[in-house]
N, C-alpha and C. Protein backbone atom coordinates (compact mmCIF):
# COMPACT_ATOMS: atom_id res chain seq x y z
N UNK A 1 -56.51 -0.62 -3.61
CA UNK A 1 -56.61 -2.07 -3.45
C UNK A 1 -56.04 -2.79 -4.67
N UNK A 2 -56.24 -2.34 -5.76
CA UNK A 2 -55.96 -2.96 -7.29
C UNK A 2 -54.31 -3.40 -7.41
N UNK A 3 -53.18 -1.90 -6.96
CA UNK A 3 -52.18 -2.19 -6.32
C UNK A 3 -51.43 -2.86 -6.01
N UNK A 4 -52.01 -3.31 -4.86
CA UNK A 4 -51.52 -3.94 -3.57
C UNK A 4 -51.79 -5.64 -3.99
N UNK A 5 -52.89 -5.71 -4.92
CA UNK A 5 -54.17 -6.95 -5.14
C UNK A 5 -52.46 -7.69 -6.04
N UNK A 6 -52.26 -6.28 -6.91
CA UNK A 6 -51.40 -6.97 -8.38
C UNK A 6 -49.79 -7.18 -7.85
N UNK A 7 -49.66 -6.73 -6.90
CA UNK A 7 -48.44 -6.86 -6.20
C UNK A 7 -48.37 -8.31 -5.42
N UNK A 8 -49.59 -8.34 -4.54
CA UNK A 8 -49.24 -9.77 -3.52
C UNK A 8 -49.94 -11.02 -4.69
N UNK A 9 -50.81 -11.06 -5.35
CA UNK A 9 -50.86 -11.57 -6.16
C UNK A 9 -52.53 -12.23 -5.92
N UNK A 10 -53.22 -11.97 -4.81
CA UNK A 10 -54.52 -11.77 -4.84
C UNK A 10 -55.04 -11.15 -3.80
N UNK A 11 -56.36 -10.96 -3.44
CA UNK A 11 -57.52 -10.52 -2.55
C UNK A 11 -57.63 -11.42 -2.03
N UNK A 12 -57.21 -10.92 -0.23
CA UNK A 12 -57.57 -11.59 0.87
C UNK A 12 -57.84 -10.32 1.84
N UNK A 13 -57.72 -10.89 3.08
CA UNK A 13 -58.44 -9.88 4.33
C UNK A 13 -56.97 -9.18 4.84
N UNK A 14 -55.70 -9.77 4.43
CA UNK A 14 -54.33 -9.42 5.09
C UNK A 14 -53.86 -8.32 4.15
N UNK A 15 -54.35 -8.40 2.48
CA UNK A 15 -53.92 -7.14 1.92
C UNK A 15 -55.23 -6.23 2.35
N UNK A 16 -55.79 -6.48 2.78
CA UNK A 16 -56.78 -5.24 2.87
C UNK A 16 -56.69 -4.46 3.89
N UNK A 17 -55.81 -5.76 5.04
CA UNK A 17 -55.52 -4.76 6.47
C UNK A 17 -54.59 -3.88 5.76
N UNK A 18 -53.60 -4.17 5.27
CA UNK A 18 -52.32 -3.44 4.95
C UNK A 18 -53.00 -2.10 4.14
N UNK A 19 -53.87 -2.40 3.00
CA UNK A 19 -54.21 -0.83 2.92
C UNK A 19 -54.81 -0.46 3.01
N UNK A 20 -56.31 -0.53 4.25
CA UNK A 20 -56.23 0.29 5.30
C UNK A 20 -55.21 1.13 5.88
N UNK A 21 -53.91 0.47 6.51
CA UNK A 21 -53.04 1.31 7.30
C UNK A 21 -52.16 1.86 6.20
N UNK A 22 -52.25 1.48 5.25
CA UNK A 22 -51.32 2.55 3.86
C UNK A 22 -52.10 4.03 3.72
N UNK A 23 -53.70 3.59 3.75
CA UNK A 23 -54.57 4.97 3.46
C UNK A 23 -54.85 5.90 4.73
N UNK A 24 -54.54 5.22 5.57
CA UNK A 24 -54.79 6.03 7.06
C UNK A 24 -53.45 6.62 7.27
N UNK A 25 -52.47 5.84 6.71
CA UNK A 25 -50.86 7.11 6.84
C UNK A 25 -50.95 8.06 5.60
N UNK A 26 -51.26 7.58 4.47
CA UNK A 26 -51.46 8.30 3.34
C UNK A 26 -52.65 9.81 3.54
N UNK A 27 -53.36 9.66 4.64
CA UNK A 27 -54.23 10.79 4.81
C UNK A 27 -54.16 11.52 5.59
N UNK A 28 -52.92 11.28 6.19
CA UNK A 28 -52.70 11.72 7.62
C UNK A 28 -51.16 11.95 7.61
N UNK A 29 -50.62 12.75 6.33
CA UNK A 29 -49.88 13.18 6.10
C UNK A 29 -48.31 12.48 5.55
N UNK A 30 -48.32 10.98 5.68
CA UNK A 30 -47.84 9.55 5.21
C UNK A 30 -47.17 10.00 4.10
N UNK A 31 -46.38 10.66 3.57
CA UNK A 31 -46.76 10.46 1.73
C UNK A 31 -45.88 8.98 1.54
N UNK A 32 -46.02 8.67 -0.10
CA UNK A 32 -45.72 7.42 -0.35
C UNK A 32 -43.96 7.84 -0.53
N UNK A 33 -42.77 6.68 -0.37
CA UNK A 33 -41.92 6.99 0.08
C UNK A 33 -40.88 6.75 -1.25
N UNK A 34 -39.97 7.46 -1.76
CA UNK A 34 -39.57 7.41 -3.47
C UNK A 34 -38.09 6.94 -2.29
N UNK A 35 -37.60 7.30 -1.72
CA UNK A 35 -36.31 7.15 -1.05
C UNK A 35 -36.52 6.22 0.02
N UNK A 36 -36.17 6.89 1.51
CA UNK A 36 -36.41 6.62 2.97
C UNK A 36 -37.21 7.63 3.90
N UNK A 37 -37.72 8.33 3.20
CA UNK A 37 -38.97 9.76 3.67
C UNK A 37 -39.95 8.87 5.22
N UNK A 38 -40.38 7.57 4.69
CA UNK A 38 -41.25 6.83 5.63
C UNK A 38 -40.46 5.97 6.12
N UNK A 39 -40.55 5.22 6.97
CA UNK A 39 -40.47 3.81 7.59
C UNK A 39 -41.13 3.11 8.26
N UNK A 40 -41.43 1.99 7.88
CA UNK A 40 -42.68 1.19 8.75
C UNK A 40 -42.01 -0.22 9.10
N UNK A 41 -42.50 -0.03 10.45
CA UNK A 41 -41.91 -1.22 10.89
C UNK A 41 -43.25 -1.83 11.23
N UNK A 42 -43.17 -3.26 11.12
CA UNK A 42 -44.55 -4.31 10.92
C UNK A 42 -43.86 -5.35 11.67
N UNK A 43 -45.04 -5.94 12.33
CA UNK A 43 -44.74 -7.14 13.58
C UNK A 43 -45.03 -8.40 13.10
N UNK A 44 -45.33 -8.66 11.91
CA UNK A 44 -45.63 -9.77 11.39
C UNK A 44 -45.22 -9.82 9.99
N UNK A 45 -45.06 -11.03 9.14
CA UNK A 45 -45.08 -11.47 7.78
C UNK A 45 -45.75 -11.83 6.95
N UNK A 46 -47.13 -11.22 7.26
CA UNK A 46 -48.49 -11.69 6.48
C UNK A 46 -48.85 -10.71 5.30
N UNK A 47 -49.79 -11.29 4.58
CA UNK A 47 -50.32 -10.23 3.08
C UNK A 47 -50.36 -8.96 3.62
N UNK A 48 -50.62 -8.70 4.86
CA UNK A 48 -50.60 -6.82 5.10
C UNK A 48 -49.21 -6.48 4.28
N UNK A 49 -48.30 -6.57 4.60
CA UNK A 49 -46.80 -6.62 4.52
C UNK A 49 -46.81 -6.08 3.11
N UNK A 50 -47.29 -6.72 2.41
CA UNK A 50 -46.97 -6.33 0.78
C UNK A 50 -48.09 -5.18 -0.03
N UNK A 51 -49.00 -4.77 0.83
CA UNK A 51 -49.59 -4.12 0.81
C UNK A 51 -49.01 -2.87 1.03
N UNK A 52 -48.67 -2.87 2.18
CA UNK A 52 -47.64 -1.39 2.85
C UNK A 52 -46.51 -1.16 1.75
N UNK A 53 -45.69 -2.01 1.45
CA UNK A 53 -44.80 -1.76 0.57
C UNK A 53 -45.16 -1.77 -0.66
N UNK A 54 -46.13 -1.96 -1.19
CA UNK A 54 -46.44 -1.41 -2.40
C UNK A 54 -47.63 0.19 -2.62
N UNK A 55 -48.38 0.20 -1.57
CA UNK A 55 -48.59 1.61 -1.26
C UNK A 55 -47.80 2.87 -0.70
N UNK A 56 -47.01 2.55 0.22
CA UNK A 56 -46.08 3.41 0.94
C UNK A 56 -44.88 3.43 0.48
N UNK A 57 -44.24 2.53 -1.09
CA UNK A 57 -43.41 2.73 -0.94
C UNK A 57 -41.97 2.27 0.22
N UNK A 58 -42.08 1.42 1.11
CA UNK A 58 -41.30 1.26 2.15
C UNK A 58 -40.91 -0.52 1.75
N UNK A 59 -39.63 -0.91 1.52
CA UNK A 59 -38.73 -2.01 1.04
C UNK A 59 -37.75 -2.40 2.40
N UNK A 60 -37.82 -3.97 2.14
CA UNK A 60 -36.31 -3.92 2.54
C UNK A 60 -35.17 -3.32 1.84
N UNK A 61 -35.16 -3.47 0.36
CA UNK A 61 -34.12 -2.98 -0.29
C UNK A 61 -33.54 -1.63 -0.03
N UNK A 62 -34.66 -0.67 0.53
CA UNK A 62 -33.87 0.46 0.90
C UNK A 62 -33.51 0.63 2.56
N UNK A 63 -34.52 -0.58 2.94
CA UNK A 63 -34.06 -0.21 4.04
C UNK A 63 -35.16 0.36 5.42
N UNK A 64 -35.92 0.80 4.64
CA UNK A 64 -37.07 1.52 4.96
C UNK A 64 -38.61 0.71 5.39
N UNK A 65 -38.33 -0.87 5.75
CA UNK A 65 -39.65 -1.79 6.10
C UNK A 65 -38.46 -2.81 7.00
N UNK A 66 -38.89 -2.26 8.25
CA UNK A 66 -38.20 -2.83 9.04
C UNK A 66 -39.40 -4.35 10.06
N UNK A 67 -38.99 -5.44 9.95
CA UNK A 67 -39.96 -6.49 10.17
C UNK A 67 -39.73 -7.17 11.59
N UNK A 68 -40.25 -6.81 12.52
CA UNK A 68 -40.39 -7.49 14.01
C UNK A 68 -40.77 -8.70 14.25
N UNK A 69 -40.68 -9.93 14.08
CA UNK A 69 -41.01 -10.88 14.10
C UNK A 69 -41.98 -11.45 15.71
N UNK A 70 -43.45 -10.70 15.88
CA UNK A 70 -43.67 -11.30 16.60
C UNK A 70 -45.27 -11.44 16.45
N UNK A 71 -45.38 -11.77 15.38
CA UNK A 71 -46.55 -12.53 15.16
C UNK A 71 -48.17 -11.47 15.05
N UNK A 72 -47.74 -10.21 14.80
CA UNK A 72 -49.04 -9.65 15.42
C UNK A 72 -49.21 -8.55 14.46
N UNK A 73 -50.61 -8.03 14.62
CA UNK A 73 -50.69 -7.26 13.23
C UNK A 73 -51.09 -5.91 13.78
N UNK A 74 -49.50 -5.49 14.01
CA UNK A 74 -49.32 -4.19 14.34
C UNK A 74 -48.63 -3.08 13.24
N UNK A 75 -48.43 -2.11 13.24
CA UNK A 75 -47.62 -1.38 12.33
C UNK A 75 -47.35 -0.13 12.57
N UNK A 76 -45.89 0.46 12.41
CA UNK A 76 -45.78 1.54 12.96
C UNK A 76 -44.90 2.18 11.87
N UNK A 77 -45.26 3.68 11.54
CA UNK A 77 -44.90 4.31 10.52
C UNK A 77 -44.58 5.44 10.81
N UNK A 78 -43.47 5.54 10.48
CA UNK A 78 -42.69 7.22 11.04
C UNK A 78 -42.57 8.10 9.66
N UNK A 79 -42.44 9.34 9.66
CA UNK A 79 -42.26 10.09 8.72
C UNK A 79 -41.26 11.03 8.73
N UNK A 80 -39.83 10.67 8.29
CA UNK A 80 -38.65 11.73 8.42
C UNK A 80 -39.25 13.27 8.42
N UNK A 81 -39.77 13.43 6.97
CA UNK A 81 -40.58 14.84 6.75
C UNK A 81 -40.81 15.51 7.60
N UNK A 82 -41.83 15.22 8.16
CA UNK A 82 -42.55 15.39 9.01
C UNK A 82 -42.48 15.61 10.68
N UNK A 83 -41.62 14.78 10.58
CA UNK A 83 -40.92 13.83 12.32
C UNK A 83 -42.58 13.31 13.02
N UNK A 84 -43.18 12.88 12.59
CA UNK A 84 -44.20 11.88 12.85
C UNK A 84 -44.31 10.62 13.42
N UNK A 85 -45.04 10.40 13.62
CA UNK A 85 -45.22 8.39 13.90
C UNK A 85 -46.47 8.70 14.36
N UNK A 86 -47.12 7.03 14.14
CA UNK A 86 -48.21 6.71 14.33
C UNK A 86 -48.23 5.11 14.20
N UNK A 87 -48.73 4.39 15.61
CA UNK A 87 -48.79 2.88 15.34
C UNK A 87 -50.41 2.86 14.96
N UNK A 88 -50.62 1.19 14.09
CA UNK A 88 -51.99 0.89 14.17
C UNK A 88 -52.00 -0.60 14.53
N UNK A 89 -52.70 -0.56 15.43
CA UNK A 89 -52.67 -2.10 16.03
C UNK A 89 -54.25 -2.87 15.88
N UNK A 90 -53.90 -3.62 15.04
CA UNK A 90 -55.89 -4.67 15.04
C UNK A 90 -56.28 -5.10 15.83
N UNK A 91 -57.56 -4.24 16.30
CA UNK A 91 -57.77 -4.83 17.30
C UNK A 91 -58.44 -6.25 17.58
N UNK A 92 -58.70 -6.85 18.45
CA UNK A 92 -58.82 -8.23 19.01
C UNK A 92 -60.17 -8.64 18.65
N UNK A 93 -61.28 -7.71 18.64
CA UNK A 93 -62.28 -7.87 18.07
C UNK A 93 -62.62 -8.05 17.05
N UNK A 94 -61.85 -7.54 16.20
CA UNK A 94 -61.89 -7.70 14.62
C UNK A 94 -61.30 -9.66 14.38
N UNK A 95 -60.98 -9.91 15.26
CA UNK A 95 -60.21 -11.72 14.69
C UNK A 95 -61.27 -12.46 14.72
N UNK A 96 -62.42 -11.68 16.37
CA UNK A 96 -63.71 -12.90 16.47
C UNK A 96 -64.42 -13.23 15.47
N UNK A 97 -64.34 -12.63 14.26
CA UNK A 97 -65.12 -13.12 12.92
C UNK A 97 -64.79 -14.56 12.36
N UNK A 98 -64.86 -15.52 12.72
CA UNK A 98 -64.05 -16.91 12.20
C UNK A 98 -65.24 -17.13 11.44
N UNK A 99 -66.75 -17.08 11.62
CA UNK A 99 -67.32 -17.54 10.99
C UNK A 99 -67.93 -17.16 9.62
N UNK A 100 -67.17 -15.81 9.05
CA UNK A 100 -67.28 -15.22 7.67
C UNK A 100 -66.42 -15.58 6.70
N UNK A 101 -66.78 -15.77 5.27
CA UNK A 101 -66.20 -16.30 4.48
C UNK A 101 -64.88 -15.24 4.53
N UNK A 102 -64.24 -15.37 3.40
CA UNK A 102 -62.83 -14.68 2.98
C UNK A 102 -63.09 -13.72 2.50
N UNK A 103 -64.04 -13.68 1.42
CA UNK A 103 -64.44 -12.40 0.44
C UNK A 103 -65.20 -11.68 1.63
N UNK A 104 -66.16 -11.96 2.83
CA UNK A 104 -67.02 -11.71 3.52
C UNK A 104 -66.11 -10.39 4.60
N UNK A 105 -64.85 -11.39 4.75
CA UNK A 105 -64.12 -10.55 5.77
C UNK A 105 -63.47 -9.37 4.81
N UNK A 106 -62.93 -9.83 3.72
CA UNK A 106 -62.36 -8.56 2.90
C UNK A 106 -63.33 -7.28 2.72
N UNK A 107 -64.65 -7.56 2.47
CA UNK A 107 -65.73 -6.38 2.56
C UNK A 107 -65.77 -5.87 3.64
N UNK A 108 -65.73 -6.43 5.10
CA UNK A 108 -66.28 -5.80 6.22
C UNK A 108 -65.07 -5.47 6.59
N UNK A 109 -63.52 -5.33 5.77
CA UNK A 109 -62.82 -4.66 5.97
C UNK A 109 -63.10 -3.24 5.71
N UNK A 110 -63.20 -3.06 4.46
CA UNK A 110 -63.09 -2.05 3.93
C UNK A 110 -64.51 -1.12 3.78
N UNK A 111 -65.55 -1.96 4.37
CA UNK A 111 -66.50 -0.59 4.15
C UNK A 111 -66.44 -0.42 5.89
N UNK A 112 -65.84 -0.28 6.85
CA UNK A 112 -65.46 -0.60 8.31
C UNK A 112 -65.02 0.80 8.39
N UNK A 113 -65.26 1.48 9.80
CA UNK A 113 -64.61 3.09 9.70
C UNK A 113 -62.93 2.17 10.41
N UNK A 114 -62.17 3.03 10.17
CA UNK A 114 -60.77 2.79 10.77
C UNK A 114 -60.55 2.03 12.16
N UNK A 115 -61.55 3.69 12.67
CA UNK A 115 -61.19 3.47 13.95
C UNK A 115 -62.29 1.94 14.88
N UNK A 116 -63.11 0.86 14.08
CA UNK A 116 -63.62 0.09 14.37
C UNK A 116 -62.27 -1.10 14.50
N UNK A 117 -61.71 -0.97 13.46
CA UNK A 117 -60.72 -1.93 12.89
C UNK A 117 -59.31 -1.99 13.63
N UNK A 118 -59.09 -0.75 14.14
CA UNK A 118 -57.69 -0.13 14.62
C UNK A 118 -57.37 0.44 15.62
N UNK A 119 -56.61 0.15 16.86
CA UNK A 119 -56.07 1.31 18.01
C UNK A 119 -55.44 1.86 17.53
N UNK A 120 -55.53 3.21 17.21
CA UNK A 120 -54.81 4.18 16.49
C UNK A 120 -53.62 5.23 17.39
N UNK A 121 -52.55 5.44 17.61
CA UNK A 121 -52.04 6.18 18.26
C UNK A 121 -51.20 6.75 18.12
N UNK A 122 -50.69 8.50 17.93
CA UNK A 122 -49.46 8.89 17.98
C UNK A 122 -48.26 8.13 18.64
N UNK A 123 -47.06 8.26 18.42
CA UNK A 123 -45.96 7.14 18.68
C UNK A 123 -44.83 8.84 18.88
N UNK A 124 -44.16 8.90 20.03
CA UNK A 124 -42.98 9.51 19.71
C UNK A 124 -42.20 9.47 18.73
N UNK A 125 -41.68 10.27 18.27
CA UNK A 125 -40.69 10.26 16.83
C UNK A 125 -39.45 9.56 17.02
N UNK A 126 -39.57 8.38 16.72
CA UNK A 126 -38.22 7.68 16.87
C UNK A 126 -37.70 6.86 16.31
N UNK A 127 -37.50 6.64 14.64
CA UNK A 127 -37.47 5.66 13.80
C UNK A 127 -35.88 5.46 13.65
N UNK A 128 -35.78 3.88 13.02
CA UNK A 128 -34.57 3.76 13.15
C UNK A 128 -33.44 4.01 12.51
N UNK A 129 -32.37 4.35 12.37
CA UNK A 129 -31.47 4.61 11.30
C UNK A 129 -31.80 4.71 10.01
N UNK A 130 -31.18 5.78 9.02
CA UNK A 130 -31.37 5.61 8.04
C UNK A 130 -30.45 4.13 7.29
N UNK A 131 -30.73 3.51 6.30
CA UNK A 131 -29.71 1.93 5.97
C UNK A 131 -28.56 2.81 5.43
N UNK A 132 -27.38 1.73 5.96
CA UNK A 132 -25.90 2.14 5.93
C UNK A 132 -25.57 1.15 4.52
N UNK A 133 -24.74 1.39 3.91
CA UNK A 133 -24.28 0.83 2.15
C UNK A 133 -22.77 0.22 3.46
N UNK A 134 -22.58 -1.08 3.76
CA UNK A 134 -21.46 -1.33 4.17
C UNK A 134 -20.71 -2.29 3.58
N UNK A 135 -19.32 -2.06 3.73
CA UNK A 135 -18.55 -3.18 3.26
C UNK A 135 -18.74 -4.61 3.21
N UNK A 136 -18.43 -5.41 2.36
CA UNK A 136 -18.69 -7.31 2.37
C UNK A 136 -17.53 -7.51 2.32
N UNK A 137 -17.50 -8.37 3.20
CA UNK A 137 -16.00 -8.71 3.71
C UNK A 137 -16.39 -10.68 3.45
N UNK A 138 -15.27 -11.21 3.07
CA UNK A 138 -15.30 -12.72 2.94
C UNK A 138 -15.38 -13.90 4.38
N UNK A 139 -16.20 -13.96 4.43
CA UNK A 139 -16.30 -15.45 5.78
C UNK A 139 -14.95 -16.41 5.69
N UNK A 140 -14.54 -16.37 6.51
CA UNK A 140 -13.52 -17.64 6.58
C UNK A 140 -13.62 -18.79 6.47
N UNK A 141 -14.68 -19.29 6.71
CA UNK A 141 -15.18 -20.10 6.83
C UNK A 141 -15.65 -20.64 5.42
N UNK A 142 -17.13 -20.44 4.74
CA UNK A 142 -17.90 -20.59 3.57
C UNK A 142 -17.11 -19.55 2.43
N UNK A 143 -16.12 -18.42 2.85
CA UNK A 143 -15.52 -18.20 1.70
C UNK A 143 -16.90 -16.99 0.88
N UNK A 144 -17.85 -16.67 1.32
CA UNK A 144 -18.87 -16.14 0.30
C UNK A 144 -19.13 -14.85 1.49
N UNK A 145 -19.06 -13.76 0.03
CA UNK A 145 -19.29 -12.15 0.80
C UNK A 145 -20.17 -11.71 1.68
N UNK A 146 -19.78 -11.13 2.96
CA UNK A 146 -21.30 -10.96 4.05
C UNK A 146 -20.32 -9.22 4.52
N UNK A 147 -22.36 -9.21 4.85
CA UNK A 147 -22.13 -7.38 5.34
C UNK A 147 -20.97 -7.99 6.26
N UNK A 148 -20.59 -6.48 6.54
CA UNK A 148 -19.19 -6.76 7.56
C UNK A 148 -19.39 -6.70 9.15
N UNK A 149 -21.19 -5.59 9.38
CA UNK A 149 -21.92 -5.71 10.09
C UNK A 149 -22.45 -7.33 11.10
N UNK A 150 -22.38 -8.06 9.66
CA UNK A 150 -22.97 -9.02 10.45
C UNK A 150 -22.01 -10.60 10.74
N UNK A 151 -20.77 -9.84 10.77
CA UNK A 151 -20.07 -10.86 10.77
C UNK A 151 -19.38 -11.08 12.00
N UNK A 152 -19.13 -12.35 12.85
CA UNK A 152 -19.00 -12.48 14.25
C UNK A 152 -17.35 -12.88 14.80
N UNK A 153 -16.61 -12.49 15.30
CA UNK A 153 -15.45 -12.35 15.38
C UNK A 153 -15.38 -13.70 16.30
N UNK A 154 -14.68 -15.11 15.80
CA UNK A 154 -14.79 -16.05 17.29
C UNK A 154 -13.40 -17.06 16.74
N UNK A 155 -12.84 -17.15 17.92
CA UNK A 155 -11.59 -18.70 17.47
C UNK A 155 -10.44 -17.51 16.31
N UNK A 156 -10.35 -16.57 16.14
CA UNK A 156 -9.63 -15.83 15.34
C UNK A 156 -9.80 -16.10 13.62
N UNK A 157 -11.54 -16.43 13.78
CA UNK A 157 -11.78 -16.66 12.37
C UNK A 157 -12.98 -14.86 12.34
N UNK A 158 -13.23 -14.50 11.08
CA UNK A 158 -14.44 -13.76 11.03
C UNK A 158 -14.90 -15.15 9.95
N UNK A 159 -16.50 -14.76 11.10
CA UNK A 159 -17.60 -15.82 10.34
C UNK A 159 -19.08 -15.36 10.20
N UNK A 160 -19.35 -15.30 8.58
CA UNK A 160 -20.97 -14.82 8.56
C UNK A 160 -21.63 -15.91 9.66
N UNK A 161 -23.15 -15.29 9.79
CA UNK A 161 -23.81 -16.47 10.91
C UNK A 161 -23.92 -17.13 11.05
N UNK A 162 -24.56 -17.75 9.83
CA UNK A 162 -24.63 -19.57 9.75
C UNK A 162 -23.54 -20.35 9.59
N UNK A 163 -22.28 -19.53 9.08
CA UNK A 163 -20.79 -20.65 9.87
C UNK A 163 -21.01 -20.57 11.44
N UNK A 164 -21.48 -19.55 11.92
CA UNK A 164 -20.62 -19.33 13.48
C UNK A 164 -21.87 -20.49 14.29
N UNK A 165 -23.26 -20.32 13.97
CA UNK A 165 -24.27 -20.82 14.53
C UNK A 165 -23.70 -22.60 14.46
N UNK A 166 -23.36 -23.10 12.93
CA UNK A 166 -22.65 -24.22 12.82
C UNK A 166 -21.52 -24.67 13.51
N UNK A 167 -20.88 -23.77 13.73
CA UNK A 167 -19.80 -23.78 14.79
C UNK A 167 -19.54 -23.85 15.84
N UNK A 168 -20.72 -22.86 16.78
CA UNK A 168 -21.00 -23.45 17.84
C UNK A 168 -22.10 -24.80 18.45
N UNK A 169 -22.63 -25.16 17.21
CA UNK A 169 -23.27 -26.53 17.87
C UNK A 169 -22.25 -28.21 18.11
């Protein structure tokens, strides 16, 4: 917790979900990730988030914390090593607490068995690419270096996104 606490920058109930599911991959054969060994992909952008990546090891920078944007505090962690996976999804019961303080919910996180807190489930082994190092190629447009990946071929210009998104409105 100390970690995760000095990383996101305090104690709430969202770093505590996060390591929960750092210590439940960490015990369950998870190790913490020095390369791309793990990958966790997370459905939301909340304090869990920085929790995982500072226990597990798993960054955007490498590549290895891949972020689903759909609002929900799920998480799924594969293990190259290993060829593993395992999602943990919070369950619905755990939110009905509205009427406990902050510190209140952070305790009844963590003295909580897992499986109160969590649908726990093996996941087929199927994580996504390891991250590719690709060329930056110049926008025609804004003139400023973008992966080459993400650049959109239209009107016989190449344009990073936010020219092309500008472009087509």
């Amino acid at each position: 917790m100390k970690k995760a606490t000095i990383f996101h920058g305090h104690i709430c109930p969202g770093v505590a979900i996060g390591v929960l599911v750092a210590k439940y991959a960490i015990e369950n054969g998870f190790e913490h990730s020095p390369d791309e060994e793990l990958v966790a992909i997370v459905e939301n952008d909340n304090c869990s988030v920085d929790a995982i990546q500072a226990l597990l090891g798993t960054t955007f920078g490498k590549g290895n914390l891949i972020h689903r944007d759909y609002g929900k505090n799920n998480f799924t962690i594969f293990s190259r090593k290993t060829e593993k996976g395992v999602r943990l999804s919070l369950k619905s019961t755990f939110g009905d607490k509205k009427k406990t303080t902050r510190d209140e919910k952070v305790k009844l996180l963590l003295e909580s068995k897992l499986e109160d807190i969590f649908n726990i489930e093996e996941v087929e082994y199927n994580p996504p690419p390891k991250a590719q190092i690709e060329e930056s190629i110049t926008c025609d447009i804004c003139k400023e270096l973008t992966m080459n990946s993400r650049m959109i071929d239209y009107q016989e210009n190449k344009m990073c996104i936010p020219c092309y998104q500008k472009f087509k409105k």
